[in-house]
C-alpha atoms as a PDB file:
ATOM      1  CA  UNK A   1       2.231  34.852 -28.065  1.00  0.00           C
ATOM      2  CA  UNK A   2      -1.174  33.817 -27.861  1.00  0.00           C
ATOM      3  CA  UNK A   3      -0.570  30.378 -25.578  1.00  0.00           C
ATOM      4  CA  UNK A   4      -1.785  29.653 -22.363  1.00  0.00           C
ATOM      5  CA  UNK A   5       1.021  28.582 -20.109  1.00  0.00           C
ATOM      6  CA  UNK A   6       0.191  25.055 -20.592  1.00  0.00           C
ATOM      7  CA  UNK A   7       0.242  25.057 -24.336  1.00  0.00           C
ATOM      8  CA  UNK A   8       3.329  26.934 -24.143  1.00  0.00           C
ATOM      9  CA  UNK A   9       5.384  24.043 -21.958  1.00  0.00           C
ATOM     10  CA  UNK A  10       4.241  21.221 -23.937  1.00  0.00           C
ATOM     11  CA  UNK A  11       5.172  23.189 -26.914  1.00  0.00           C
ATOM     12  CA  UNK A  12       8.691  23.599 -25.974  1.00  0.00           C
ATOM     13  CA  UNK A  13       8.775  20.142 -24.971  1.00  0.00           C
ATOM     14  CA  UNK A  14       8.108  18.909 -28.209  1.00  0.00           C
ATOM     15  CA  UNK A  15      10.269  21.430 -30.116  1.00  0.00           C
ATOM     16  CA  UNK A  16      13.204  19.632 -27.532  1.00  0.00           C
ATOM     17  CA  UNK A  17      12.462  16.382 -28.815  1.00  0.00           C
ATOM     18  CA  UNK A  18      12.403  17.650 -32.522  1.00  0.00           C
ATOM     19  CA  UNK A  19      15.741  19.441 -31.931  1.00  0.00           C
ATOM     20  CA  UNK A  20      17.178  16.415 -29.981  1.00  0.00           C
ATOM     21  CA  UNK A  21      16.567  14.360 -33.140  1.00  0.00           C
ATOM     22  CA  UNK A  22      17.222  17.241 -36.174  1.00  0.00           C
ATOM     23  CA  UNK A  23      21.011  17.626 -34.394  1.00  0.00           C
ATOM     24  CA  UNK A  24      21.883  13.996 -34.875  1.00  0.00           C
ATOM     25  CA  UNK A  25      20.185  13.541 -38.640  1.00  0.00           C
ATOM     26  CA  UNK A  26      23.107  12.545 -41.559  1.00  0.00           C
ATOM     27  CA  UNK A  27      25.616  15.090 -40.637  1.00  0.00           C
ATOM     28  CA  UNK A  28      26.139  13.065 -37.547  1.00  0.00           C
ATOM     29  CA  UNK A  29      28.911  10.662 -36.542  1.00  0.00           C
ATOM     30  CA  UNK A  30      26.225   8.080 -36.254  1.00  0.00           C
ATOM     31  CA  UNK A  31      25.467   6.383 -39.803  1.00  0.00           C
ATOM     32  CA  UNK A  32      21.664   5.624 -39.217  1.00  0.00           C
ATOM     33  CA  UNK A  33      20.267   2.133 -39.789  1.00  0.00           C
ATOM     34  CA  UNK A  34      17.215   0.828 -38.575  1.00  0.00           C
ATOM     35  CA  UNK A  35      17.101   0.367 -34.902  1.00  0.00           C
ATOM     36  CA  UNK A  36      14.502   1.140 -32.817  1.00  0.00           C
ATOM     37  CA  UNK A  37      16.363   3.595 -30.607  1.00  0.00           C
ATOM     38  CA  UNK A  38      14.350   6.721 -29.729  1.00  0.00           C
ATOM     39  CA  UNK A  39      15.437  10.228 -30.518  1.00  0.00           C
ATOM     40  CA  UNK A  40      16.575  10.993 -27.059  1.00  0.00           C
ATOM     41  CA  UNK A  41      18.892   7.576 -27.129  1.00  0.00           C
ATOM     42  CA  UNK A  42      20.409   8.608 -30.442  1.00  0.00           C
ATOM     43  CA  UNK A  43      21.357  12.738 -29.011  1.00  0.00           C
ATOM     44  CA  UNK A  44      23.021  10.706 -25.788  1.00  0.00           C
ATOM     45  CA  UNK A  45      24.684   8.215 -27.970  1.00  0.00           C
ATOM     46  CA  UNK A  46      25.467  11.152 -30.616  1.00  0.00           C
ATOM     47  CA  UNK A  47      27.445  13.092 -27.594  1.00  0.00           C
ATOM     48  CA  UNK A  48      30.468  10.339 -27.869  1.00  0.00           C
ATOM     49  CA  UNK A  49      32.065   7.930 -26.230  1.00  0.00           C
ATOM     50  CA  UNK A  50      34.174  10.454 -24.105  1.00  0.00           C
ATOM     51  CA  UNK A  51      30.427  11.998 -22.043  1.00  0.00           C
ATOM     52  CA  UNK A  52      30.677  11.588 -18.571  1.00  0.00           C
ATOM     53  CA  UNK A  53      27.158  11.523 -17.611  1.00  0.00           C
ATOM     54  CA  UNK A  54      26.424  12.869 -14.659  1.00  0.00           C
ATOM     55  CA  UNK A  55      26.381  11.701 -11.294  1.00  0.00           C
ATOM     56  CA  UNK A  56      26.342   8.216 -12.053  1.00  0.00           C
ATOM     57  CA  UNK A  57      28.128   6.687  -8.827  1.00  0.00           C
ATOM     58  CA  UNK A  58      24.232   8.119  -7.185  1.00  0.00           C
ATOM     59  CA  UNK A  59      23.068   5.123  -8.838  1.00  0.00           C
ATOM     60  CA  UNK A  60      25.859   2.258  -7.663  1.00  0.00           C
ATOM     61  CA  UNK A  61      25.083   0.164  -4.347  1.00  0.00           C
ATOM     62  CA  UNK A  62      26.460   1.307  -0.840  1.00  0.00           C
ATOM     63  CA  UNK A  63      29.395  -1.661  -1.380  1.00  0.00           C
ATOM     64  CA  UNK A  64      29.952  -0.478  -4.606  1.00  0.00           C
ATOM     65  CA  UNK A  65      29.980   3.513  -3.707  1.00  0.00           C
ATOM     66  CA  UNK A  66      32.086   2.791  -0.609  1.00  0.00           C
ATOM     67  CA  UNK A  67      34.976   0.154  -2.857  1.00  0.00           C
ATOM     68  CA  UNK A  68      35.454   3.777  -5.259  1.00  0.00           C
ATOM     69  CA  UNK A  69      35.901   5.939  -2.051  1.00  0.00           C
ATOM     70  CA  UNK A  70      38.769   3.739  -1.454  1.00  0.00           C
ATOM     71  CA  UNK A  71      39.815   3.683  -4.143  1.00  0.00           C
ATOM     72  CA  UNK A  72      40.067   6.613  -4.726  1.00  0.00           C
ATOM     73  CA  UNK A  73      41.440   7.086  -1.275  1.00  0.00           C
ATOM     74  CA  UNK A  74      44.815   4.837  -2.197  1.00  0.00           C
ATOM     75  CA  UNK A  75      44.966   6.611  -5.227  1.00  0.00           C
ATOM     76  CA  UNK A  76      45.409  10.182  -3.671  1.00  0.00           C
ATOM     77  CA  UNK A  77      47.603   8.619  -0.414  1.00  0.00           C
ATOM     78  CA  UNK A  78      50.115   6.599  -2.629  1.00  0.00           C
ATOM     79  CA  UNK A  79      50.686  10.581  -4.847  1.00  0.00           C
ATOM     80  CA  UNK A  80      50.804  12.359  -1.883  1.00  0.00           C
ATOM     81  CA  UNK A  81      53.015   9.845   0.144  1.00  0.00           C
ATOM     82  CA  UNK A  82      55.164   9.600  -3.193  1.00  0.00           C
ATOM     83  CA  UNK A  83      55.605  13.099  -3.736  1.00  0.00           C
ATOM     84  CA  UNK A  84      56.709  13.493   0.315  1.00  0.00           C
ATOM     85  CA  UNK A  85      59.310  10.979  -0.388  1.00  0.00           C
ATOM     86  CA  UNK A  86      60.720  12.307  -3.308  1.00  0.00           C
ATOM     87  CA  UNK A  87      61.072  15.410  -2.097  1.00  0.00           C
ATOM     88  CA  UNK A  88      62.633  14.315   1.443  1.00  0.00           C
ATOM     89  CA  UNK A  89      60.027  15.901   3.607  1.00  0.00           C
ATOM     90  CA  UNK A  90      59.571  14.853   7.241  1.00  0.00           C
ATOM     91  CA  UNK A  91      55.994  14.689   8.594  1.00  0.00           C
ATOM     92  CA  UNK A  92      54.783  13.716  11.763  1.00  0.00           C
ATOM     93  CA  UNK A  93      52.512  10.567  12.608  1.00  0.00           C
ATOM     94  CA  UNK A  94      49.967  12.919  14.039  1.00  0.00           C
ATOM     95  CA  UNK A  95      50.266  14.939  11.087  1.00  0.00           C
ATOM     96  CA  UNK A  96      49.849  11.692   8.478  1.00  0.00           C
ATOM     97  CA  UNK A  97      46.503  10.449  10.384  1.00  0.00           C
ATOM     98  CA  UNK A  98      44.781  13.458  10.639  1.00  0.00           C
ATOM     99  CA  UNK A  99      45.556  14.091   6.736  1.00  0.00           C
ATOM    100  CA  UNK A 100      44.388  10.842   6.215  1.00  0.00           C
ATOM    101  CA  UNK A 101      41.205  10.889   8.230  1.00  0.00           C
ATOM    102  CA  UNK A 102      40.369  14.595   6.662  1.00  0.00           C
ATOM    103  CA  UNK A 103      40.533  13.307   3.298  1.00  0.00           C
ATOM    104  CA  UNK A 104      38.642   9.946   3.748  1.00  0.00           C
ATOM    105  CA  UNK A 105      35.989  12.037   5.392  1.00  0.00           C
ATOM    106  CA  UNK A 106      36.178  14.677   2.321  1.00  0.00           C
ATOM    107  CA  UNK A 107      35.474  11.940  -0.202  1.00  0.00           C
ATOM    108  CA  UNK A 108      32.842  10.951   1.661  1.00  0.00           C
ATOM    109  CA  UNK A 109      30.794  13.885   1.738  1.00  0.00           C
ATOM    110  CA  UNK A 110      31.509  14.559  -1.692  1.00  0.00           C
ATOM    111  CA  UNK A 111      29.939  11.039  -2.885  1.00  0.00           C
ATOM    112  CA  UNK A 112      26.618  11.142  -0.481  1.00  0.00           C
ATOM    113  CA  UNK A 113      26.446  14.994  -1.037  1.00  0.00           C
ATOM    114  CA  UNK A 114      22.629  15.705  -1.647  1.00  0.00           C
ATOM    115  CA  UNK A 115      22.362  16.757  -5.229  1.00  0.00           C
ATOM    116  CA  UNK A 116      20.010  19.554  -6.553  1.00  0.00           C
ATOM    117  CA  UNK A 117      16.681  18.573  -7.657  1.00  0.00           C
ATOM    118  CA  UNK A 118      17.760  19.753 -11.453  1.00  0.00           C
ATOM    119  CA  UNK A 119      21.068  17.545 -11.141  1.00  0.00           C
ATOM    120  CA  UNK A 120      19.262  14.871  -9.552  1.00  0.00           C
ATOM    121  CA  UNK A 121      16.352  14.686 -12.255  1.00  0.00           C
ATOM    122  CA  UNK A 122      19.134  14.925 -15.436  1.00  0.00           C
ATOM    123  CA  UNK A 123      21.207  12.389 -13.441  1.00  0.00           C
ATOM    124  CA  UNK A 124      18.251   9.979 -13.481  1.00  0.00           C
ATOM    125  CA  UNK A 125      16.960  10.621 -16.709  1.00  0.00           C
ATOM    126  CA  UNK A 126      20.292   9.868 -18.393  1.00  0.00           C
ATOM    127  CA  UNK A 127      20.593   6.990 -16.180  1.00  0.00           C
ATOM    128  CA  UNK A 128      17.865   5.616 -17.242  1.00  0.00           C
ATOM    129  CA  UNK A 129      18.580   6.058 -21.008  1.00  0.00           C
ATOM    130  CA  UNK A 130      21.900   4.406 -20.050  1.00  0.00           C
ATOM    131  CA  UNK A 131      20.166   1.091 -19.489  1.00  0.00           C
ATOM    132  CA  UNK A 132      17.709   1.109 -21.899  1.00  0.00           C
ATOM    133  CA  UNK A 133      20.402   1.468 -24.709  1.00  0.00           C
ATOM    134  CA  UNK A 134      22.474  -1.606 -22.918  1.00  0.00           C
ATOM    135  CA  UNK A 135      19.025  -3.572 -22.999  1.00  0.00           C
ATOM    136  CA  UNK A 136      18.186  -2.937 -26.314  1.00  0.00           C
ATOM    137  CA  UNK A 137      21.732  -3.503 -27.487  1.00  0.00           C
ATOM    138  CA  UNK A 138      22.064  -7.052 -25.878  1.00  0.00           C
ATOM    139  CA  UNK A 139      18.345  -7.832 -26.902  1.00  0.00           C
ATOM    140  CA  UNK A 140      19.111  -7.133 -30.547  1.00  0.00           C
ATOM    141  CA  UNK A 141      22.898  -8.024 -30.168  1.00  0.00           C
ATOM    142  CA  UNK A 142      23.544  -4.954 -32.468  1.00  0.00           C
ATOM    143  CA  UNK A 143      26.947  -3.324 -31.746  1.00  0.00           C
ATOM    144  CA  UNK A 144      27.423   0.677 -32.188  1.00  0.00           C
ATOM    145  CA  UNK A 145      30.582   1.829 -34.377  1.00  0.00           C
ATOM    146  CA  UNK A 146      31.904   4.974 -34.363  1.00  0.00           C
END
């Protein structure tokens, strides 16, 4: 290759976009109409409703972030308290708190975990698609069928 390293990148950058848009063309679960969606709104949207993007709850308030943790919290104590009781164990007090206390303090550092810069910047960028698709789709009130 005869590039410079510069040429090269943005060359590979615009064969992603290309690609992005070639992949989701007729053949794709989306029937196109005219909407003003870019290329990199119709791949996301192309991926289905069942994509998890990633790292989403990065984005939600500190309210917000902490009412999943407990959620998620009750969710896990009610199974394992369930599952105890079904199965007639016998565990201490002592035994109960410091279970509980590990795991609220697991959940905790898994949802305020640093991310890696990579992660972080595709966590973001889809973010950011996220909302633009909502704003154009209640600016337009057009509604997306599958």
């Amino acid at each position: 290759d005869h590039r410079s390293d510069g040429r090269r990148q943005k060359w590979y950058r615009r064969s992603y976009h290309l690609n992005l848009y070639w992949n989701i063309l007729p053949s794709s679960p989306i029937i196109e109409v005219c909407t003003k969606l870019t290329p990199e709104q119709l791949a996301l949207l192309s991926r289905g409703p069942k994509y998890v993007p990633p790292c989403q709850s990065r984005f939600y308030t500190k309210e917000a972030r902490d009412k999943m943790i407990q959620g998620e919290y009750q969710n896990i104590i009610s199974k394992v308290t369930e599952f105890f009781h079904q199965h007639s164990y016998c565990i201490s007090e002592k035994r109960i708190n410091e279970f509980s206390i590990d795991l609220k303090n697991l959940l905790q550092r898994l949802y305020t975990k640093k991310l890696s810069r990579k992660l972080s910047v595709r966590a973001k960028r889809e973010h950011k698609l996220i909302i633009s698709i909502r704003r154009y789709l209640r600016k337009y009130r057009q509604v997306i069928l599958r």
